[in-house]
Protein backbone atom coordinates (compact mmCIF):
# COMPACT_ATOMS: atom_id res chain seq x y z
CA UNK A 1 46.82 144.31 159.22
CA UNK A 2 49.49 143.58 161.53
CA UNK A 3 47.84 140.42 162.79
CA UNK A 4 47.84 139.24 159.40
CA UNK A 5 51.92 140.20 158.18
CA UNK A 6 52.09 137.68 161.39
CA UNK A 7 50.27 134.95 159.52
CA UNK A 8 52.27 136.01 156.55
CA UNK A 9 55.54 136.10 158.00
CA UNK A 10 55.38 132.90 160.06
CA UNK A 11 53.45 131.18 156.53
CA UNK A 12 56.35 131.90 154.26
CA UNK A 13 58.98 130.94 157.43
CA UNK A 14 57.70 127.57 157.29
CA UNK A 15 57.14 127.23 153.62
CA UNK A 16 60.85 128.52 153.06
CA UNK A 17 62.11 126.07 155.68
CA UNK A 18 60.24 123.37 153.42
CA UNK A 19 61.10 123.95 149.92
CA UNK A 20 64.84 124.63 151.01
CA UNK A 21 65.24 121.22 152.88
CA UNK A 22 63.15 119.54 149.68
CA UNK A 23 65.92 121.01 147.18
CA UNK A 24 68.44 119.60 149.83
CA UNK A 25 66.73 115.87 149.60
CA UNK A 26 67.10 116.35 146.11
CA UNK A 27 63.19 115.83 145.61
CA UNK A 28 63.92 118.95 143.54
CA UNK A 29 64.24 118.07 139.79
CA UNK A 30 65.94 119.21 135.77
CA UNK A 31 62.85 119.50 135.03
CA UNK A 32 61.56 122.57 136.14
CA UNK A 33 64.13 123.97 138.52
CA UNK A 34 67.24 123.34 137.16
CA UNK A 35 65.77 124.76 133.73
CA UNK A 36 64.43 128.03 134.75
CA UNK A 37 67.63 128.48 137.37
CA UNK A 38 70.54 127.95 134.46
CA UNK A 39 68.51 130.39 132.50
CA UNK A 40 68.07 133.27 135.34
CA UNK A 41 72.00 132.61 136.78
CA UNK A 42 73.15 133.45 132.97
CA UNK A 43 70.92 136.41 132.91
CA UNK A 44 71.64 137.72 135.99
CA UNK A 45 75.82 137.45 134.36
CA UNK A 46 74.34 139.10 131.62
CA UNK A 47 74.19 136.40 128.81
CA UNK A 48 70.41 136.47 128.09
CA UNK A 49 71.03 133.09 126.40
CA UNK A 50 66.91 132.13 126.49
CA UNK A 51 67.64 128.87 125.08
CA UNK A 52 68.54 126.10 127.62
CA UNK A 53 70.91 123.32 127.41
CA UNK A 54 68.67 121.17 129.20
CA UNK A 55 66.35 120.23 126.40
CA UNK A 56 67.45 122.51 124.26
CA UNK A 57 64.12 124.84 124.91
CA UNK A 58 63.74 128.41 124.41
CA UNK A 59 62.32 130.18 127.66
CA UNK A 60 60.25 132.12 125.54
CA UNK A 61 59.16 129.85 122.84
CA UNK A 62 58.23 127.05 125.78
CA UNK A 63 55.90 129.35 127.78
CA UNK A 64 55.78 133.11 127.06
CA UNK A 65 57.16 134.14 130.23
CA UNK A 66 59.62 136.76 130.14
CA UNK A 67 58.57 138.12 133.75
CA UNK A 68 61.11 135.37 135.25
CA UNK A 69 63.91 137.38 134.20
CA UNK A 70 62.74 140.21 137.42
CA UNK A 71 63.98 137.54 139.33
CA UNK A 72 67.36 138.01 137.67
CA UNK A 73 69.18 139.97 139.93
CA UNK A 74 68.69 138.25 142.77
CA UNK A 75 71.46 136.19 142.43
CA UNK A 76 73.41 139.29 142.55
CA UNK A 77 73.07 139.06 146.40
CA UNK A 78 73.07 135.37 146.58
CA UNK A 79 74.10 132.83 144.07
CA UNK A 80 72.34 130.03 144.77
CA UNK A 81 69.38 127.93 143.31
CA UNK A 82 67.24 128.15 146.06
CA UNK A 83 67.02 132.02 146.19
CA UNK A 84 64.49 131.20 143.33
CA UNK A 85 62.99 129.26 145.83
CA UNK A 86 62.33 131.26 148.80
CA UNK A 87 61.51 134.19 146.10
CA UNK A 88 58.58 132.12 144.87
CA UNK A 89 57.50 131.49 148.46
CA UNK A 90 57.44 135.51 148.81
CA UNK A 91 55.56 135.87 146.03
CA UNK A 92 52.66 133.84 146.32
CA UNK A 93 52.74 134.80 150.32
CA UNK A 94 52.35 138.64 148.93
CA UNK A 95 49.02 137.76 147.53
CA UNK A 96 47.29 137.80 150.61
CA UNK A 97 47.89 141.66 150.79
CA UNK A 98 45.39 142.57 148.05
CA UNK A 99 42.99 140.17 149.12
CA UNK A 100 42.75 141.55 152.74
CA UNK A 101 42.90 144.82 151.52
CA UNK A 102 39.91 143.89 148.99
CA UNK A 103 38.03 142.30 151.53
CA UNK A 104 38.21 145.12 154.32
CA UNK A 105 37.06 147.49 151.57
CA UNK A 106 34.12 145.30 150.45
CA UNK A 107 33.06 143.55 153.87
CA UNK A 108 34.35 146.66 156.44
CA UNK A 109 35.31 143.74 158.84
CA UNK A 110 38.80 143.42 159.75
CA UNK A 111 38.55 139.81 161.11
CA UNK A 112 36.61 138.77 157.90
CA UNK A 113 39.57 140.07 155.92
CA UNK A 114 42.04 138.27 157.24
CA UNK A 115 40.16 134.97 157.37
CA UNK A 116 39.85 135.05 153.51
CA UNK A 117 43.64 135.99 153.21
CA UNK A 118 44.03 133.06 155.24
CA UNK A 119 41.77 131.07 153.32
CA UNK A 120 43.50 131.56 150.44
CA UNK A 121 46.86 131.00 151.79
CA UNK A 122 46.02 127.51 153.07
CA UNK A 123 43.82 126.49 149.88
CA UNK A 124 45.27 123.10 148.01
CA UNK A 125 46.50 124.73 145.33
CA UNK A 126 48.24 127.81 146.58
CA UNK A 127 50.79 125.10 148.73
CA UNK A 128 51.30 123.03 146.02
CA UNK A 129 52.43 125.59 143.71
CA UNK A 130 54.86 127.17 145.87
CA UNK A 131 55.92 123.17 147.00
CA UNK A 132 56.38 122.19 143.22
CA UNK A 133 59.59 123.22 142.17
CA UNK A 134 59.57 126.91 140.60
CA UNK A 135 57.14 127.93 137.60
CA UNK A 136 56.18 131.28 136.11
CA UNK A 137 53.18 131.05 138.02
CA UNK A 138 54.75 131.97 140.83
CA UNK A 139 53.74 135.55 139.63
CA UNK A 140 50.17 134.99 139.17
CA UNK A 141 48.63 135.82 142.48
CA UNK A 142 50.11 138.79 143.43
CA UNK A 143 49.30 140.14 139.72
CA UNK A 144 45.69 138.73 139.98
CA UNK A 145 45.12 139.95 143.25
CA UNK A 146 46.46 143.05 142.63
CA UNK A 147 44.34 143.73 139.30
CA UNK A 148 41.36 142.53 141.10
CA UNK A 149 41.62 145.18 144.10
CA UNK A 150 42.53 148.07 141.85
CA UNK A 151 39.80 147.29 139.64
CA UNK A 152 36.83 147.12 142.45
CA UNK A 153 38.11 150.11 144.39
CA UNK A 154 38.07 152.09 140.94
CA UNK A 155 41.92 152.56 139.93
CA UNK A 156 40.95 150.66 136.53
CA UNK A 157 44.27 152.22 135.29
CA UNK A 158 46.50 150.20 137.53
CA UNK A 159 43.87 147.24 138.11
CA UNK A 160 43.93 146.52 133.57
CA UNK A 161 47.96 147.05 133.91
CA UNK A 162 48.14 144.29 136.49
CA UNK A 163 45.83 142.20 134.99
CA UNK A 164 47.23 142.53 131.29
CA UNK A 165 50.66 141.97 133.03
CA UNK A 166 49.24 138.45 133.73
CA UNK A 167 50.12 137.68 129.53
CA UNK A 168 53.98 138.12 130.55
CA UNK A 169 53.68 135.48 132.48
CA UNK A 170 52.05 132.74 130.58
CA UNK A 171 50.14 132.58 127.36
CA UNK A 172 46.84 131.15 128.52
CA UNK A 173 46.24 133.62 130.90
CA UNK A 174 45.05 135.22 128.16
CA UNK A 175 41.68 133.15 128.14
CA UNK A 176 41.22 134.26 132.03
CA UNK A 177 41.50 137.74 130.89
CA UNK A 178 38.66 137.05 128.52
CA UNK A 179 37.05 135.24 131.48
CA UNK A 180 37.34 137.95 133.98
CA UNK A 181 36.13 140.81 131.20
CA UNK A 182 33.15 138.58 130.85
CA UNK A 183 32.17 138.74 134.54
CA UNK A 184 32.53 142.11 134.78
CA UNK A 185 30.00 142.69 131.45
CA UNK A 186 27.55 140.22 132.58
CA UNK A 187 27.52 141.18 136.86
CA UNK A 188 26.19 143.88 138.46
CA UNK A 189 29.23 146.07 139.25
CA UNK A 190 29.36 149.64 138.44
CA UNK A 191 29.58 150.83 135.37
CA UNK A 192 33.30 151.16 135.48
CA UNK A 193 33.81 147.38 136.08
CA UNK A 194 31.23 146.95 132.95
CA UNK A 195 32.99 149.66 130.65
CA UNK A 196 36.33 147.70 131.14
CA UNK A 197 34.84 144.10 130.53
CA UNK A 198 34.57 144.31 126.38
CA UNK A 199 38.34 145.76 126.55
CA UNK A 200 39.75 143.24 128.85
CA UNK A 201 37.62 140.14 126.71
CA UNK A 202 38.59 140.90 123.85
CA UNK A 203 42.22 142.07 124.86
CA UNK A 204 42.85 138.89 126.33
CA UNK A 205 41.69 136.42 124.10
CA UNK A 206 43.02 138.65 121.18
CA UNK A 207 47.09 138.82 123.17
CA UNK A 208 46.20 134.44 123.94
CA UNK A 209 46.04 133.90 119.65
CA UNK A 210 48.84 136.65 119.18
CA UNK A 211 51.12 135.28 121.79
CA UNK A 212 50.31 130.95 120.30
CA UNK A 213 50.38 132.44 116.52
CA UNK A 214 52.81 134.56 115.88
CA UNK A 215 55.29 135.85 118.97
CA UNK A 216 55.93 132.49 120.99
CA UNK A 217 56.37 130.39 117.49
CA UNK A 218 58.85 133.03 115.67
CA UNK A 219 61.12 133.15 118.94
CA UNK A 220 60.78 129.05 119.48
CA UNK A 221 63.75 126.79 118.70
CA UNK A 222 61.21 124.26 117.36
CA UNK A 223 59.91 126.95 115.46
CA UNK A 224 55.84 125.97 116.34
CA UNK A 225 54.14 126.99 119.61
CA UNK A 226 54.62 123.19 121.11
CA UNK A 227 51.87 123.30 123.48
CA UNK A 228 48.78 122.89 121.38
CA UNK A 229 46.66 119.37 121.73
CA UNK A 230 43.32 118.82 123.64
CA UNK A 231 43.57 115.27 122.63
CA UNK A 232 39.88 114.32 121.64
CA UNK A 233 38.76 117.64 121.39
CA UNK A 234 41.67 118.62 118.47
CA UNK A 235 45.06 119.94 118.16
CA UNK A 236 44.15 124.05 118.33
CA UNK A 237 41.73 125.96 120.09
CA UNK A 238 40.17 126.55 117.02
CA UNK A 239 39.57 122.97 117.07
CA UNK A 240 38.28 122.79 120.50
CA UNK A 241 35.77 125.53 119.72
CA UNK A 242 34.21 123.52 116.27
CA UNK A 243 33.88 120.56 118.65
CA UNK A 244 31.85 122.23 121.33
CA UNK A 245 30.08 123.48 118.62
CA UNK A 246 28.94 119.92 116.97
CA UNK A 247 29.09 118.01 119.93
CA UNK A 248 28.31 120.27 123.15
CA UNK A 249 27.45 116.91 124.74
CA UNK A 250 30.99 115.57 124.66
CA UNK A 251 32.04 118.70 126.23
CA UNK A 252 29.59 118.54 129.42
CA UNK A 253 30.74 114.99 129.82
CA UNK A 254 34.48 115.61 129.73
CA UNK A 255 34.35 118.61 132.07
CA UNK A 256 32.97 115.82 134.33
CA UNK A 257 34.36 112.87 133.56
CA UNK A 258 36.24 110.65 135.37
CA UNK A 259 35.09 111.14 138.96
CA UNK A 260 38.00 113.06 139.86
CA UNK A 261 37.57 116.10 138.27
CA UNK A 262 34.12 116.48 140.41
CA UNK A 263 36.55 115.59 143.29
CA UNK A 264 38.75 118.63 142.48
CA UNK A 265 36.04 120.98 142.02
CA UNK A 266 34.55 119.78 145.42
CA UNK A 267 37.66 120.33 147.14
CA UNK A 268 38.46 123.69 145.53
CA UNK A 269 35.11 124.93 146.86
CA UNK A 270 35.56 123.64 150.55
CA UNK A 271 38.23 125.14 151.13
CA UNK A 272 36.25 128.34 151.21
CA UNK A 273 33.21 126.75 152.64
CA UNK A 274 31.29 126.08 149.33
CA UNK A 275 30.52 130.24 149.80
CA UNK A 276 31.61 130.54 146.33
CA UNK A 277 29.00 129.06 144.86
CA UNK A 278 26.12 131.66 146.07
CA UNK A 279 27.92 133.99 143.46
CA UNK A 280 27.49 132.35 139.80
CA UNK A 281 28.32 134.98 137.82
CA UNK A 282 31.79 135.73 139.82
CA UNK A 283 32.88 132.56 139.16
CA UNK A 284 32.70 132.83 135.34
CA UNK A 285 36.59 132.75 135.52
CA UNK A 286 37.16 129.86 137.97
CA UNK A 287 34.88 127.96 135.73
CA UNK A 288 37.28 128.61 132.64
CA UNK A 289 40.24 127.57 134.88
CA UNK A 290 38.50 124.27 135.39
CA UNK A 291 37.31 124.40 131.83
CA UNK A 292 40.89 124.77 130.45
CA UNK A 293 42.36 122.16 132.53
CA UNK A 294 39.44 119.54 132.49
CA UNK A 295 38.79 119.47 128.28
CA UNK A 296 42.81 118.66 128.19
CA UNK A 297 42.72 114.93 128.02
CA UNK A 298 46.22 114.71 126.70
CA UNK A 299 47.82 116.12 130.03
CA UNK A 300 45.48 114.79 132.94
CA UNK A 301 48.29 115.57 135.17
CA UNK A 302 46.80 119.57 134.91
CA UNK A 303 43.34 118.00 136.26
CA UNK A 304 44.83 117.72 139.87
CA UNK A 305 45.41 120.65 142.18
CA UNK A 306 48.82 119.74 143.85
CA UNK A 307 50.84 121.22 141.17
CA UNK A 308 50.90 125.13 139.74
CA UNK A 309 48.21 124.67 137.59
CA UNK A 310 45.78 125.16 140.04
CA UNK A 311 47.23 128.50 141.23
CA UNK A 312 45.15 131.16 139.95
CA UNK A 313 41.93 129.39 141.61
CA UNK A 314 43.36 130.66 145.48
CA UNK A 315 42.66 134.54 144.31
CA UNK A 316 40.07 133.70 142.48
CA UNK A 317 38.18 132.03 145.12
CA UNK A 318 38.95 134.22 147.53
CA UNK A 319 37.68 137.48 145.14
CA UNK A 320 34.04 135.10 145.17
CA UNK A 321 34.28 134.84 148.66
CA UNK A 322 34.46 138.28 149.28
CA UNK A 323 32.01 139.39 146.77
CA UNK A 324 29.41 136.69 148.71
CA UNK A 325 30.12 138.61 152.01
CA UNK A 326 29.94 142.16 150.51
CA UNK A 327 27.23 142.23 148.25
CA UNK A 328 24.95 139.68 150.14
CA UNK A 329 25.87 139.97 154.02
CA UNK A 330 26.15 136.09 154.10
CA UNK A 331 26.40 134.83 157.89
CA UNK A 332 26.00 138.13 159.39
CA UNK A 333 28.69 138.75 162.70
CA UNK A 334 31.50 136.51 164.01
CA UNK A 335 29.87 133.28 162.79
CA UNK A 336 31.43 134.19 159.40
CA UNK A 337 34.96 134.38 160.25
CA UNK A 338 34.75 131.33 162.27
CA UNK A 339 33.19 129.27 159.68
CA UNK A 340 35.44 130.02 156.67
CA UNK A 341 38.52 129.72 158.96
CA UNK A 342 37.17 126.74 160.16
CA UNK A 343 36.29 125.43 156.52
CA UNK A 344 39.81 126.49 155.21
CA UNK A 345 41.71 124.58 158.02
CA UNK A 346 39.63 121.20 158.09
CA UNK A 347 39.81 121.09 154.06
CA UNK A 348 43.86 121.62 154.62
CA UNK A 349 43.88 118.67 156.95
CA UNK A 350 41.46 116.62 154.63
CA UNK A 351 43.74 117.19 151.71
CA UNK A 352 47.06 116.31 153.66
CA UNK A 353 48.26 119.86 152.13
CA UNK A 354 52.23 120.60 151.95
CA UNK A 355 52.30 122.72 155.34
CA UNK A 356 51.63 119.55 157.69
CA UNK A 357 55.05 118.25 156.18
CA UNK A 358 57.01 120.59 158.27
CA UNK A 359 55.98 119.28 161.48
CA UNK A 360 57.51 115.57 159.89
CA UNK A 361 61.10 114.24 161.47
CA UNK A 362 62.12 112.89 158.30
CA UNK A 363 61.99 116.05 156.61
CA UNK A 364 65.00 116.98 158.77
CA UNK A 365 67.00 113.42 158.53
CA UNK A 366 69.48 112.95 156.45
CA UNK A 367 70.23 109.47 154.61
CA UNK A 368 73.35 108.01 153.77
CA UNK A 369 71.95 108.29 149.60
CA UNK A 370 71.63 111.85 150.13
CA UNK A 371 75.28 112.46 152.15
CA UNK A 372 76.98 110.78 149.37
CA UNK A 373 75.09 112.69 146.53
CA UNK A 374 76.08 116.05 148.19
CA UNK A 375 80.04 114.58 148.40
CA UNK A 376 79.44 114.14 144.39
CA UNK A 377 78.01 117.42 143.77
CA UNK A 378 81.09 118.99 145.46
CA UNK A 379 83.53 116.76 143.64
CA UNK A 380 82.08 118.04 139.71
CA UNK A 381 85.09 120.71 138.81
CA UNK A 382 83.02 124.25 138.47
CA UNK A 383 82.40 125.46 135.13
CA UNK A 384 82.99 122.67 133.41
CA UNK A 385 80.07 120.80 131.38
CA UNK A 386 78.33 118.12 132.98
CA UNK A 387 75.60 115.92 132.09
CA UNK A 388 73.50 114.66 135.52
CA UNK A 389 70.53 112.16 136.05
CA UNK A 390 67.16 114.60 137.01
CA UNK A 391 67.53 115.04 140.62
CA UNK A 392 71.31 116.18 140.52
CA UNK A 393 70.91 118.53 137.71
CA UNK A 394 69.67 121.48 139.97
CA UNK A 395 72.52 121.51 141.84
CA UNK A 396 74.62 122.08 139.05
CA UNK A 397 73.24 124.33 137.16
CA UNK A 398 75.54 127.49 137.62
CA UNK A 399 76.94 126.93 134.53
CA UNK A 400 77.25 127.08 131.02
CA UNK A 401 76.84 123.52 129.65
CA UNK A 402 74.34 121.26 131.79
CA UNK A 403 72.39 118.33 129.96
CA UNK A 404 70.10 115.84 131.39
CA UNK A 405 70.44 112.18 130.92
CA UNK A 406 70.23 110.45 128.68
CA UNK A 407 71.95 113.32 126.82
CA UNK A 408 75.57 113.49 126.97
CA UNK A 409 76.50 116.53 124.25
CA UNK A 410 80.47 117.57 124.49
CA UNK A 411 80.29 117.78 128.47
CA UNK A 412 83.12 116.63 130.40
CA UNK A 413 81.50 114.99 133.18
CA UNK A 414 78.97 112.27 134.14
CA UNK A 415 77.19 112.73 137.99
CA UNK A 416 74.90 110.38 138.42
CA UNK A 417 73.21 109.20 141.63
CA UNK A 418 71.98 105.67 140.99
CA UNK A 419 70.29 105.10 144.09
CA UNK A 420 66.44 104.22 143.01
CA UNK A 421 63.62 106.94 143.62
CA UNK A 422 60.60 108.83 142.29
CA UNK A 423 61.18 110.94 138.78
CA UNK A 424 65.12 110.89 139.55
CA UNK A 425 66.16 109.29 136.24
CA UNK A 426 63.04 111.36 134.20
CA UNK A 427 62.63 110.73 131.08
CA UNK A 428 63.69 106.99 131.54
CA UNK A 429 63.10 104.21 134.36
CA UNK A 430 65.99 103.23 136.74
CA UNK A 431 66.82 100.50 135.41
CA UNK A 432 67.19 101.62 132.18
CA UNK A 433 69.14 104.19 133.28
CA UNK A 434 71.56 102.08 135.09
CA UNK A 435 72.14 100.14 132.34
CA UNK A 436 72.88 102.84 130.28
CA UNK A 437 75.41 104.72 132.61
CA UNK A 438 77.24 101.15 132.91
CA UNK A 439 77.72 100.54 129.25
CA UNK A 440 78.97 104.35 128.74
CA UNK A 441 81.73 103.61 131.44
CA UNK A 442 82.40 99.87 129.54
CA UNK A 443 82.66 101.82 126.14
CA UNK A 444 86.11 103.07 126.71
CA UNK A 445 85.36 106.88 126.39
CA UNK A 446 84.65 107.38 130.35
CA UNK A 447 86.48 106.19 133.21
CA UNK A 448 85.01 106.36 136.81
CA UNK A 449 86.87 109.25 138.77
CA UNK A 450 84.95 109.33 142.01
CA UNK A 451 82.31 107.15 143.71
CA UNK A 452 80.42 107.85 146.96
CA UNK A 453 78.41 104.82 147.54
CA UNK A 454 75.78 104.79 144.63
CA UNK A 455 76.91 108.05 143.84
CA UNK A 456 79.27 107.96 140.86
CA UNK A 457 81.42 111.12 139.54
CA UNK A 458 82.45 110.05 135.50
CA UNK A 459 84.99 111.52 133.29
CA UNK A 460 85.51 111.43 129.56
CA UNK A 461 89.11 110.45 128.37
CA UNK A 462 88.55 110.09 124.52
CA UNK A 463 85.68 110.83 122.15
């Protein structure tokens, strides 16, 4: 155990070096940072707002999510964005705990155990997650790991509170509850595990069509649960079900179609050595992670692991992995440890994973765009209202009024930092953007007040 808080203290050193100097090369964004941090900073003052001004999006009636607001009082200590940051790095770290603790229980080999907890640590989409920004998933391992553990050792009680915890954190994790409740019914666990598979089925999937019908769309400010669309499959899951039933066909073919989404199943599974795959009926709930992301042809953005979506498939992978070692002795001895390390590592080089990006110079260089958007930052007056382009508005988010660009609303202030760059001037290009900024300043309502090479500080002077 001590060898692996090591691992885990050295992991989430390197990881909280990396997401800190990101934020402070502004390749952290509005959208999600700056949203989730204005929310939590007013929270943790005690204005439980819920509705932000950047997009005008309740918390709640976005995502159902209202675990975030733990995270609340940690600006008590120190308020800044990135504590949010480094928290999420923690949390996801933590995950490895349960996992190892799992594994020792199931396997009875210490080395075995911590090769999975490292496994799972270096898998694809465990670093991207705790790379991309901050997300309520942040939460999701350590719940699911937890759950898991409690729930194979016997301590159902705690292991269904963990796991039913997992619907405070987002809405859909309701369908992996139904997932998970499944694989218990249908494996060969003891009869515990089987008792509490019906309850956690239909628990989950019965919270998922409470949380999407009636809680998340009375407390949204668009007054509708705004995620629903599968594209070609329908607008509900209602609608996703009636097509699987008429064309089950369609459905193979788009779980598999384009190429990629093989590719991201492949790479998932070598990261733990393909072991995974001698367990079919444990991965009933990784294949409804791919299932929910894959039949989405609206958003293929969720069909890649480097972002959050892919998050709960570290655990989950890791929980098949052990029950492959513990149930059917797979690679007997030392060879075991060796190879899934081995597997884990190589598919972490393969993949180019976040981690390798510490070891870069240029993550610790400093360009003149990025010296002259910190002199802006420092110029905007504090607690005044201030619109910003997308990669500014997380640093200015400790306060009450913050819009994004193109919106303008009654703030005071302009910063915008017009030097070109990936998803800085989100939702429009650069040049559009530029354009726009120029004929606000020509319109006679704004006058420049500060510049810092393509930096520019704007104040209003009339409405």
């Amino acid at each position: 155990m001590k060898f692996l808080l090591v691992i885990m203290v050295i992991y989430a050193g390197m990881f909280s070096v990396l997401v800190v100097r990101n934020h402070q090369l502004y390749q952290t964004f509005g959208w999600d940072l700056g949203f989730f941090d204005q929310l939590l900073w007013q929270a943790s003052r005690g204005n439980f707002n819920f509705v932000s001004t950047i997009g005008d999006i309740n918390i709640l009636g976005d995502h159902f999510q209202p675990i975030i607001y733990l995270l609340a009082p940690l600006y008590w200590f120190w308020d800044d964005v990135r504590i949010i940051l480094i928290a999420q790095v923690l949390l996801i770290t933590a995950a490895a705990v349960p996992l190892y603790l799992l594994a020792k229980k199931k396997i009875g080999r210490q080395l075995v155990a911590i090769a999975i907890a490292v496994a799972y640590l270096l898998f694809s989409g465990t670093q991207f997650t705790i790379t991309n920004e901050f997300h309520q998933s942040a939460f999701i391992p350590i719940l699911l790991s937890l759950g898991l553990w409690w729930m194979e050792i016997g301590q159902t009680g705690r292991g269904l509170a963990a796991l039913f915890s997992l619907l405070l954190v987002r809405e859909e994790m309701g369908l992996l509850l139904g997932a998970i409740g499944t694989m218990y019914w249908v494996g060969k666990g003891p009869d515990f595990l089987k008792k509490s598979g019906p309850l956690l089925t239909i628990g989950g999937v019965v919270g998922f069509l409470l949380l999407i019908k009636i809680v998340i769309p009375s407390v949204s400010s668009q007054g509708k649960y705004i995620h629903y669309g599968y594209g070609s499959f329908g607008n509900k899951p209602e609608d996703v079900l009636i097509s699987a039933i008429k064309n089950p066909g369609g459905i193979v073919t788009s779980l598999i179609s384009p190429p990629v989404k093989v590719t991201q199943v492949f790479q998932s599974l070598a990261s733990f050595g393909g072991l995974p795959l001698l367990s079919p009926s444990s991965l009933i709930p990784v294949v409804e992670q791919y299932a929910v992301r894959f039949l989405d042809d609206r958003n293929i953005h969720r069909w890649i692991n480097n972002s959050h979506y892919s998050v709960p498939l570290g655990p989950l992978l890791a929980y098949v992995t052990i029950m492959v070692f513990g149930r059917f002795g797979t690679f007997r001895g030392r060879f075991r440890t060796f190879y899934l390390i081995v597997a884990s590592i190589t598919a972490a080089i393969v993949l180019k994973t976040p981690i390798w990006s510490v070891f870069k110079p240029q993550l610790y260089f400093t360009t003149q765009w990025v010296e002259d958007a910190d002199r802006l930052v420092a110029a905007v007056p504090a607690g005044v209202g201030v619109t910003a382009n997308n990669s500014l508005a997380p640093h200015l988010t400790h306060r009450d009024k913050l819009y994004l660009l193109p919106e303008v609303g009654d703030a005071e202030y302009i910063a915008v930092d017009l030097a070109d760059g990936p998803n800085k001037f989100a939702p429009w290009p650069y040049q559009k953007m530029r354009e726009y900024i120029y004929r606000l300043v020509g319109s006679g309502n704004w006058v420049i007040q500060q510049r810092f090479g393509e930096s520019i500080l704007i104040r209003r002077i009339s409405e």
